[in-house]
C-alpha atoms as a PDB file:
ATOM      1  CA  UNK A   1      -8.050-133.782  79.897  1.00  0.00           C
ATOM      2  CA  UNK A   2      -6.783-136.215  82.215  1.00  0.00           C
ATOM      3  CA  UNK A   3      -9.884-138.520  84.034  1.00  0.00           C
ATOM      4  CA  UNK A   4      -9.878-140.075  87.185  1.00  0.00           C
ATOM      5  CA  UNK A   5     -12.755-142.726  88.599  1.00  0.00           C
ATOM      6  CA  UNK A   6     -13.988-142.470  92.337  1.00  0.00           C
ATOM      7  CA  UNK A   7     -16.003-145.716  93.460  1.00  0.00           C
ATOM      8  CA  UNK A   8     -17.953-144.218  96.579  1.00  0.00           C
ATOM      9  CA  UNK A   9     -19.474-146.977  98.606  1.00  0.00           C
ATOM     10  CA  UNK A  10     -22.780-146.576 100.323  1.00  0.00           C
ATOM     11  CA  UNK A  11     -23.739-143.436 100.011  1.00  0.00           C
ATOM     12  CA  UNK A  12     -27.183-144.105 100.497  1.00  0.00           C
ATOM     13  CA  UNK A  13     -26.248-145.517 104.040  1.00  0.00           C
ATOM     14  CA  UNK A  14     -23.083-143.988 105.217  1.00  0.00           C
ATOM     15  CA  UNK A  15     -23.155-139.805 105.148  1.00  0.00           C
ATOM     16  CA  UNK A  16     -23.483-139.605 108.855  1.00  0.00           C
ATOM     17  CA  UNK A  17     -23.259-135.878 109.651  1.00  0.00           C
ATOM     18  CA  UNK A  18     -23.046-135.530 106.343  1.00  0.00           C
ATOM     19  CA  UNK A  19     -19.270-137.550 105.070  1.00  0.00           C
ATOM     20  CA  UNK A  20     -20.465-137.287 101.561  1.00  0.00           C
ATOM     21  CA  UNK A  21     -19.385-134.222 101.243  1.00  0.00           C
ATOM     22  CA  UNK A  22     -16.018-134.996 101.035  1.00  0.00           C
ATOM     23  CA  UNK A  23     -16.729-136.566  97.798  1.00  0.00           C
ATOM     24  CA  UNK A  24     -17.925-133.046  96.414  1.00  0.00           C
ATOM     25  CA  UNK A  25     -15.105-131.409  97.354  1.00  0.00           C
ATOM     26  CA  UNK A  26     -12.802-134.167  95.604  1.00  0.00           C
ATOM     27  CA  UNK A  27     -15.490-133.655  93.072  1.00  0.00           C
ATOM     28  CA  UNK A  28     -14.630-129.989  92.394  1.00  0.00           C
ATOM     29  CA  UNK A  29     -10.832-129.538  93.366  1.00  0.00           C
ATOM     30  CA  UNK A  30     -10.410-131.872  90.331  1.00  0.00           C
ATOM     31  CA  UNK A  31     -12.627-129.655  88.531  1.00  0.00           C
ATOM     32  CA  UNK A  32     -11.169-126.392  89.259  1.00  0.00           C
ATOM     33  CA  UNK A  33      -8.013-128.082  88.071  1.00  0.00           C
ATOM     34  CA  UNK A  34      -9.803-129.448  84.682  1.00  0.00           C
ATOM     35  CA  UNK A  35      -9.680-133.099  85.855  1.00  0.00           C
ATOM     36  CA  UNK A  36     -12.802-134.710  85.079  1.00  0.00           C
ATOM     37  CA  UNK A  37     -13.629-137.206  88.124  1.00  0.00           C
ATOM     38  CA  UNK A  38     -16.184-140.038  87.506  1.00  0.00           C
ATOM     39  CA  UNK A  39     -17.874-140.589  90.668  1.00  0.00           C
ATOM     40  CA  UNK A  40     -19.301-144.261  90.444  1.00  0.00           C
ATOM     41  CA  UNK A  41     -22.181-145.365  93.338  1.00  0.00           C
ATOM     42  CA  UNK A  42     -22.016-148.812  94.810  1.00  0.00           C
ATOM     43  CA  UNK A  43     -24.896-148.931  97.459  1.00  0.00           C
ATOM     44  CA  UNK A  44     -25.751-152.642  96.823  1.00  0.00           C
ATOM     45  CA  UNK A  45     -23.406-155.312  96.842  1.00  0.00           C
ATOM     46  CA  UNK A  46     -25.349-158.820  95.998  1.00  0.00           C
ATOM     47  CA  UNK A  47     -22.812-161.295  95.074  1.00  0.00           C
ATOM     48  CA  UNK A  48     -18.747-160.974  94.727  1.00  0.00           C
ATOM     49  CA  UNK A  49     -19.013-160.037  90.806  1.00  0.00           C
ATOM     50  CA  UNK A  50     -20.969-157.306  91.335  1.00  0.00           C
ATOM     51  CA  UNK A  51     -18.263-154.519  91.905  1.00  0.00           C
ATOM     52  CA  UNK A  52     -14.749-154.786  90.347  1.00  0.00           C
ATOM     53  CA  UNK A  53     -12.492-152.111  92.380  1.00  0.00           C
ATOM     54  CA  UNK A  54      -9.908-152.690  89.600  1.00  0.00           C
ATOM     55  CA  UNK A  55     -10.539-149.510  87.570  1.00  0.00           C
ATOM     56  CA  UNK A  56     -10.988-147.462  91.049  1.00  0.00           C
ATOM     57  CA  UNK A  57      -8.819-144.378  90.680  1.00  0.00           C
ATOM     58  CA  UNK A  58     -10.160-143.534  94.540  1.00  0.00           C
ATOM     59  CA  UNK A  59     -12.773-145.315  96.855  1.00  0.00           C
ATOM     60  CA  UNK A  60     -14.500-143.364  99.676  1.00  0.00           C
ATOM     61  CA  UNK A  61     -16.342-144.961 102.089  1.00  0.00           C
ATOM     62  CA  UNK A  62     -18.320-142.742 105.039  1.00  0.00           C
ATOM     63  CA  UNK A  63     -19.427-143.961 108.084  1.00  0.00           C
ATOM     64  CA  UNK A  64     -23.188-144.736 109.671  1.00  0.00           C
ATOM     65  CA  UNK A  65     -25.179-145.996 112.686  1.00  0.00           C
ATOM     66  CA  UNK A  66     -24.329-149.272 114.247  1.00  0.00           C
ATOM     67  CA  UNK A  67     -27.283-151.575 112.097  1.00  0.00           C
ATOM     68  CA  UNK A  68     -26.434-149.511 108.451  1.00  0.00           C
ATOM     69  CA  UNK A  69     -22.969-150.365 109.586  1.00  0.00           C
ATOM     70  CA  UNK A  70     -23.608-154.065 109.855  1.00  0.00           C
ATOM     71  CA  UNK A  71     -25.861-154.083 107.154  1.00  0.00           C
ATOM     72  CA  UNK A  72     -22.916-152.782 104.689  1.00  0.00           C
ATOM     73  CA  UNK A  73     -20.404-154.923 106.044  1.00  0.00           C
ATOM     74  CA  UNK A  74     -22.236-157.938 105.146  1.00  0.00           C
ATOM     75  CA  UNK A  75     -22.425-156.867 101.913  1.00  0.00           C
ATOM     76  CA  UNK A  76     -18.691-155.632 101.762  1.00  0.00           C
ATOM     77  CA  UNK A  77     -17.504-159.106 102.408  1.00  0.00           C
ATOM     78  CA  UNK A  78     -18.573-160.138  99.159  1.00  0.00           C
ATOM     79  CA  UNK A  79     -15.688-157.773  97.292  1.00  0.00           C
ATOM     80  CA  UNK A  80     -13.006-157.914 100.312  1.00  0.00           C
ATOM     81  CA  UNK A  81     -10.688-159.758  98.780  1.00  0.00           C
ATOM     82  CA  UNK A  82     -10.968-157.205  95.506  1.00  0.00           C
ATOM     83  CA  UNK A  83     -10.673-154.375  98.273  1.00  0.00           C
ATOM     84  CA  UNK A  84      -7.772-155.708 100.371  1.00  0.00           C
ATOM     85  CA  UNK A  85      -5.774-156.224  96.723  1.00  0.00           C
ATOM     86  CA  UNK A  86      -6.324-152.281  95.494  1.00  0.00           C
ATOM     87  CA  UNK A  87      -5.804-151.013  98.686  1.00  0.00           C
ATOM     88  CA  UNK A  88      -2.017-152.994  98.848  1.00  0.00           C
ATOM     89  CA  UNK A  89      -1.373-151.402  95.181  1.00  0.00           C
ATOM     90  CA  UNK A  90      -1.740-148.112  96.414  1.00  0.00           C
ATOM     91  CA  UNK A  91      -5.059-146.791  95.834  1.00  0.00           C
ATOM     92  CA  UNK A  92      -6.141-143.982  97.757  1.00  0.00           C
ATOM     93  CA  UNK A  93      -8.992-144.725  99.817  1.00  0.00           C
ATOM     94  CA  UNK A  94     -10.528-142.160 102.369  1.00  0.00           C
ATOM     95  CA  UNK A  95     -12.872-144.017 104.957  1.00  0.00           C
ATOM     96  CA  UNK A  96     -14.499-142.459 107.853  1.00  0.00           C
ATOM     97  CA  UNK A  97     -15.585-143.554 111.335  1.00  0.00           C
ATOM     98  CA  UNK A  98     -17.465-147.087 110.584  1.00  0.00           C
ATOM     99  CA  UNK A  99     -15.904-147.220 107.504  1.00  0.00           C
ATOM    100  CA  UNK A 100     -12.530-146.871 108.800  1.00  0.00           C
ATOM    101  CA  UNK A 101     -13.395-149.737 111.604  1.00  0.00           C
ATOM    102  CA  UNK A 102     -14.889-152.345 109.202  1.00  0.00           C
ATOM    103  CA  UNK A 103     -11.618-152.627 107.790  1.00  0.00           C
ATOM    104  CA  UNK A 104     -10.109-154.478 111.106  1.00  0.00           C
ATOM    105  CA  UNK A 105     -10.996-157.584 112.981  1.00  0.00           C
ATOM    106  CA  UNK A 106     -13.728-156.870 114.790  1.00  0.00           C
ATOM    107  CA  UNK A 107     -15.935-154.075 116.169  1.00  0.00           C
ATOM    108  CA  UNK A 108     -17.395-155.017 119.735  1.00  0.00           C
ATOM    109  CA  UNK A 109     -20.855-153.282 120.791  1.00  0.00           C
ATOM    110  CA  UNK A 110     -22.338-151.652 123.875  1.00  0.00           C
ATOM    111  CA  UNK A 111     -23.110-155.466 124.881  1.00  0.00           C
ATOM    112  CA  UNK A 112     -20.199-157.197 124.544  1.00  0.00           C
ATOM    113  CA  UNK A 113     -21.144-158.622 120.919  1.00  0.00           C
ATOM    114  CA  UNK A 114     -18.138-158.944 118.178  1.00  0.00           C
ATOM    115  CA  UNK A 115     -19.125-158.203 115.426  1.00  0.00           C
ATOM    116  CA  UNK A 116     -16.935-159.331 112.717  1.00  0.00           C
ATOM    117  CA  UNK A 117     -14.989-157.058 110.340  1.00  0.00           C
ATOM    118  CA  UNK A 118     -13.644-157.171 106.851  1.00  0.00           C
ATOM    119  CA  UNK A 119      -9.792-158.238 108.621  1.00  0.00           C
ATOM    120  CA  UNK A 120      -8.252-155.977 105.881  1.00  0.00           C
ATOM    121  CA  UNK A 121      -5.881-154.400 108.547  1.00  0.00           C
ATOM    122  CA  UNK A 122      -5.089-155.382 111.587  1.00  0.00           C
ATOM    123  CA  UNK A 123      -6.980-153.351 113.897  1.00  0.00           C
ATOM    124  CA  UNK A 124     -10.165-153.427 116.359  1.00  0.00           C
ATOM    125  CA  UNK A 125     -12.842-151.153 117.689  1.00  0.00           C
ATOM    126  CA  UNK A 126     -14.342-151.493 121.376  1.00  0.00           C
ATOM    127  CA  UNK A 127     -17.432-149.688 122.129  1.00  0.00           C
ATOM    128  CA  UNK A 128     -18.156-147.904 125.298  1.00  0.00           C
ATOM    129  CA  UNK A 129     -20.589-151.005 127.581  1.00  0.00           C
ATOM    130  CA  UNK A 130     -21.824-147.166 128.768  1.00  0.00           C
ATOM    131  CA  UNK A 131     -23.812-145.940 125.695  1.00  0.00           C
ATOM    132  CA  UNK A 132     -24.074-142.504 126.893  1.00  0.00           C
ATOM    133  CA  UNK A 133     -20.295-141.969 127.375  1.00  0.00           C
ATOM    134  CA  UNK A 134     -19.088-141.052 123.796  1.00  0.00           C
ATOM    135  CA  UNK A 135     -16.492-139.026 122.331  1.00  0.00           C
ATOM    136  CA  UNK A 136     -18.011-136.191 121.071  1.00  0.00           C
ATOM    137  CA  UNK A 137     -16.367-132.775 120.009  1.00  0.00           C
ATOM    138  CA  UNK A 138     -14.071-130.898 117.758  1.00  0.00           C
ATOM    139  CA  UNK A 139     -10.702-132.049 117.358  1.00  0.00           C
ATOM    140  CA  UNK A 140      -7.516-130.616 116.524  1.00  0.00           C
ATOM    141  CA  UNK A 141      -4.456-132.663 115.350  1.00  0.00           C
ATOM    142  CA  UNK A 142      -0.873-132.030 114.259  1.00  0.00           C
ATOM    143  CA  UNK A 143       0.326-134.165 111.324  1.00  0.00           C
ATOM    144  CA  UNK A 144       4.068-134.460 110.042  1.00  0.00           C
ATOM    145  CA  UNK A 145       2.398-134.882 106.631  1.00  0.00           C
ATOM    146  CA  UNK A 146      -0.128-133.124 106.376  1.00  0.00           C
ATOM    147  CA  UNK A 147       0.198-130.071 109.514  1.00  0.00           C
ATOM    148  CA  UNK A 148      -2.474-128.772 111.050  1.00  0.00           C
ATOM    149  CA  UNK A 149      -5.893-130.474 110.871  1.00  0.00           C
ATOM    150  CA  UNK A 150      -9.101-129.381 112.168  1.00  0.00           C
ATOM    151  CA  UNK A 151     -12.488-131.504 112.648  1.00  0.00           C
ATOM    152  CA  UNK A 152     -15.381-133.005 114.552  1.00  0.00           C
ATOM    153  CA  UNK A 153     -16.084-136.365 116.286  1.00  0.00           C
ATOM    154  CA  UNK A 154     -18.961-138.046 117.481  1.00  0.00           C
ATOM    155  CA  UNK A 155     -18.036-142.117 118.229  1.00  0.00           C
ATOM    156  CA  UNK A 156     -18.122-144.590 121.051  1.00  0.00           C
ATOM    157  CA  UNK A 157     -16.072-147.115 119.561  1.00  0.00           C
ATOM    158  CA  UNK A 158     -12.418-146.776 120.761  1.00  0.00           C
ATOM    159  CA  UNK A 159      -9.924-148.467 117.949  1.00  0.00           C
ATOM    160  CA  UNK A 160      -6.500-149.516 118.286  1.00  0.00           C
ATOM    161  CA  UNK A 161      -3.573-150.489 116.246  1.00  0.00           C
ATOM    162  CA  UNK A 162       0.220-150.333 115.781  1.00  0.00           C
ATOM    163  CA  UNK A 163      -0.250-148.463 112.391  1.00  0.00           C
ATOM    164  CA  UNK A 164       1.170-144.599 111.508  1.00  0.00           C
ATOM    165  CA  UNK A 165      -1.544-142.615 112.349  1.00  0.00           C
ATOM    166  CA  UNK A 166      -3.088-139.299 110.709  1.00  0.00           C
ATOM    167  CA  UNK A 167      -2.348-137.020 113.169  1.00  0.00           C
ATOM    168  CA  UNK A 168      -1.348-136.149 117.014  1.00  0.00           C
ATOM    169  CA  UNK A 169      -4.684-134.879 118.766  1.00  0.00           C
ATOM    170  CA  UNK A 170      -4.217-131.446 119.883  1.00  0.00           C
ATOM    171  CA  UNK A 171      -7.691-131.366 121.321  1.00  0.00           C
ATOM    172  CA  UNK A 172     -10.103-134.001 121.320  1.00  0.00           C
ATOM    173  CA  UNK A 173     -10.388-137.283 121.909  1.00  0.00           C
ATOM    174  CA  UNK A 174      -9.178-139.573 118.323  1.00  0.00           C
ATOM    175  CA  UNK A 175      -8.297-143.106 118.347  1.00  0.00           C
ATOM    176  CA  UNK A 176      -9.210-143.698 121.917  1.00  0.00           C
ATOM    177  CA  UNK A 177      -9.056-142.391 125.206  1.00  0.00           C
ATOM    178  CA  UNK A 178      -5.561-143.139 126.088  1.00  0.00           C
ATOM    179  CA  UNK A 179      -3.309-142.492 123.334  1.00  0.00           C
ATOM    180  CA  UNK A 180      -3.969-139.233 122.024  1.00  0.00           C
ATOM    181  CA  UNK A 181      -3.567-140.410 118.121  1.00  0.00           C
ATOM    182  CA  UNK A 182      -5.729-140.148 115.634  1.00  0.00           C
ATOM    183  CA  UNK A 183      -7.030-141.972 112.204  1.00  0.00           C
ATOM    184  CA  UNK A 184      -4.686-144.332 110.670  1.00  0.00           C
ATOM    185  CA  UNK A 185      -2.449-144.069 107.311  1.00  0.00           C
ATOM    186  CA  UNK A 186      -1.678-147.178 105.235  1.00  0.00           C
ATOM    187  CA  UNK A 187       0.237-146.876 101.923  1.00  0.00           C
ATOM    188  CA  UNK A 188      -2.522-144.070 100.400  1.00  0.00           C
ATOM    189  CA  UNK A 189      -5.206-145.180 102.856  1.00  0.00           C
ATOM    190  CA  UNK A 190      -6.463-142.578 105.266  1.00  0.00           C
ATOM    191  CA  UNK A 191      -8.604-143.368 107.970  1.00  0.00           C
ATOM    192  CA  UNK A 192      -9.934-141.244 110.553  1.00  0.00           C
ATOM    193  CA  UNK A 193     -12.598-140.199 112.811  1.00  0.00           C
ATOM    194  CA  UNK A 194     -13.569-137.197 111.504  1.00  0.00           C
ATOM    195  CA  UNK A 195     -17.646-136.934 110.249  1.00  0.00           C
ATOM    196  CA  UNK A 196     -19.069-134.560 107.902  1.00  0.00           C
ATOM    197  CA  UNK A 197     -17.218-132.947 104.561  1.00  0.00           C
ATOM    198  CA  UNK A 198     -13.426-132.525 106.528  1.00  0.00           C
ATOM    199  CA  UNK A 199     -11.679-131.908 103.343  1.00  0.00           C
ATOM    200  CA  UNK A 200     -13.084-128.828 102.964  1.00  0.00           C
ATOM    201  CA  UNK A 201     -11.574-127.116 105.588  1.00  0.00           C
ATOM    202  CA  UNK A 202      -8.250-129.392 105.124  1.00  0.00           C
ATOM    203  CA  UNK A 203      -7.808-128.806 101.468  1.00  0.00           C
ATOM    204  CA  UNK A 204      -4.282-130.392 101.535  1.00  0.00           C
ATOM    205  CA  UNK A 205      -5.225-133.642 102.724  1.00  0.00           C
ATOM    206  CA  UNK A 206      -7.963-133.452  99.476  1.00  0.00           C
ATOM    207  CA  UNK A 207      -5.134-132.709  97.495  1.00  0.00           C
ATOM    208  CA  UNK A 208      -2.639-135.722  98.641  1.00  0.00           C
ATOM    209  CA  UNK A 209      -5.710-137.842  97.465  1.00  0.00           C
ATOM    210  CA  UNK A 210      -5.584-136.503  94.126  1.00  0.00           C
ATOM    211  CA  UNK A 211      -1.871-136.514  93.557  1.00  0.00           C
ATOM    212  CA  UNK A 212      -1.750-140.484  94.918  1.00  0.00           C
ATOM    213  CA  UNK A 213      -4.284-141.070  92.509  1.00  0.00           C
ATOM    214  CA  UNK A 214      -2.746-139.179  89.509  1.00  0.00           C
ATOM    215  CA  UNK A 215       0.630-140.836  90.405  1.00  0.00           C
ATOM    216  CA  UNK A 216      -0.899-143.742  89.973  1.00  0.00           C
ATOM    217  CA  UNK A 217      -2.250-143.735  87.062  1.00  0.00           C
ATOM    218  CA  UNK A 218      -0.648-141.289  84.970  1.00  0.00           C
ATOM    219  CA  UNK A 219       2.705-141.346  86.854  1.00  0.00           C
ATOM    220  CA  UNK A 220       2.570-137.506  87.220  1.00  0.00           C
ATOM    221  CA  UNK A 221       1.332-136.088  90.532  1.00  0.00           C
ATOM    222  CA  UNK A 222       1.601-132.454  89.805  1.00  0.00           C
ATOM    223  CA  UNK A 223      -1.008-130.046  90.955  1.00  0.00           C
ATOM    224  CA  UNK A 224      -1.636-126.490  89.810  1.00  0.00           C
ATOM    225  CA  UNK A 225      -2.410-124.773  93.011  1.00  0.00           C
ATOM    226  CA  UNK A 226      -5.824-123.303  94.342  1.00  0.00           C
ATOM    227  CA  UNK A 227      -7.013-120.022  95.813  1.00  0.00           C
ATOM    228  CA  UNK A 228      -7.584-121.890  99.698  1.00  0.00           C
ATOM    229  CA  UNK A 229      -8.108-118.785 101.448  1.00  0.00           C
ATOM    230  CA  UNK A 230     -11.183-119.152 103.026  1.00  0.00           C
ATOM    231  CA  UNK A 231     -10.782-123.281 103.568  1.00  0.00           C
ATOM    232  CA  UNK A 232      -7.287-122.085 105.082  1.00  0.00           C
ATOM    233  CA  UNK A 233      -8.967-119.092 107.545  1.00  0.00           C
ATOM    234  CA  UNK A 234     -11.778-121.144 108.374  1.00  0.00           C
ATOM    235  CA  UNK A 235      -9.038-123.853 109.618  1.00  0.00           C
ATOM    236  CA  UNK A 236      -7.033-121.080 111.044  1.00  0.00           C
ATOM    237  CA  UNK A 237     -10.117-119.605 112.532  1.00  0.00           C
ATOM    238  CA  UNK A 238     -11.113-122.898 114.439  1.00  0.00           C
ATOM    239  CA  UNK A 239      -7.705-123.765 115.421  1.00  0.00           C
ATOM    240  CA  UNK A 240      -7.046-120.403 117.285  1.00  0.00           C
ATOM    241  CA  UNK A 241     -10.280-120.740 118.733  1.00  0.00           C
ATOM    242  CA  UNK A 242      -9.478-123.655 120.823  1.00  0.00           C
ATOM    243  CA  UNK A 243      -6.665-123.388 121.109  1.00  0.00           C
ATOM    244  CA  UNK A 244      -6.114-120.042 122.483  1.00  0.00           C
ATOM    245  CA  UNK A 245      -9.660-120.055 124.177  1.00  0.00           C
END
């Protein structure tokens, strides 16, 4: 039986609208395919020895309110340089909403405050000085890599960078107001904007993970396939329901 190890930081802090569930359905598409998948909780990071990503097969990280946010980047510091190094030798990594922001420079508040991210990528988040006006809704994108992905977002922050990006937004808002992009891809890092257990009704992108990670560490990405009709018809089913409303 082949194993694979999933490192999945703050999960005690970041499951806003509920992003660990993501990890579940990682959890049982490996098991479905008799892959047995470690998970491995990190929720306190004290001093830089603490954590070594090294043996990470994936890393998820969720996203939270603005203070758990803070809180975790502090403690994130403490392993970036062991973070920035796995995530340049190709590990996949899935990080959502905050967690996809603390990876750039900075993420300015409401009140003009910068506060100060893990500088992994080069990126930054600006939030809305108007706390009421957020970007809140489902979201439809097109993807050359992945096709069609469905989804919900609730953020004020609005990122920008020069990186590929996940996916074209169909409907929605994504990245920011202006562009019409959404998330971010960076060798087998995904981020994107997307709350709540989005795998499950984008089963492929679930499966890319597993294949980087296999790849990776056996150097053999293949994938028996899975039964997806009802993640496929549930996508189907919200896609034509925007789209064609």
């Amino acid at each position: 039986m082949k194993t694979l190890k999933l490192y999945h930081l703050f999960e005690d802090k970041l499951n806003l609208y509920g992003d660990n569930g993501n990890v579940m359905v990682l959890k049982k598409r490996c098991e479905w395919r008799n892959i047995d998948l470690e998970i491995v909780k990190v929720n306190e990071i004290t001093k830089t020895d603490d954590v070594d990503l090294n043996d990470a097969d994936m890393v998820f990280l969720g996203g939270g309110s603005d203070r758990e946010q803070s809180l975790c980047t502090f403690q994130l510091k403490m392993i970036k340089d062991n973070f920035k190094e796995i995530i340049e030798k190709g590990t996949p990594c899935l990080t959502i909403c905050g967690g996809y922001q603390f990876l750039g420079k900075y993420y300015q508040d409401p009140d003009g405050n910068k506060l100060e991210g893990l500088d992994i990528l080069d990126l930054y988040t600006i939030a809305n000085p108007d706390r009421k006006k957020r970007m809140i809704g489902n979201i439809l994108e097109e993807s050359g890599k992945f096709g069609e992905i469905v989804g919900f977002e609730n953020h004020s922050g609005e990122t920008f960078h020069n990186y590929p990006v996940l996916g074209k937004v169909i409907k929605g808002f994504g990245n920011n107001r202006a562009e019409k992009k959404e998330g971010l891809l960076y060798k087998n890092l995904i981020g994107t904007y997307m709350h709540g257990p989005f795998l499950s009704k984008n089963p492929q992108i679930a499966d890319y993970i597993i294949k980087k990670a296999l790849e990776k560490k056996y150097f053999d990405s293949e994938l028996s396939s899975l039964a997806d009709k009802f993640e496929n018809e549930a996508k189907k089913e919200v896609w034509s329901r925007f789209i064609f409303a």
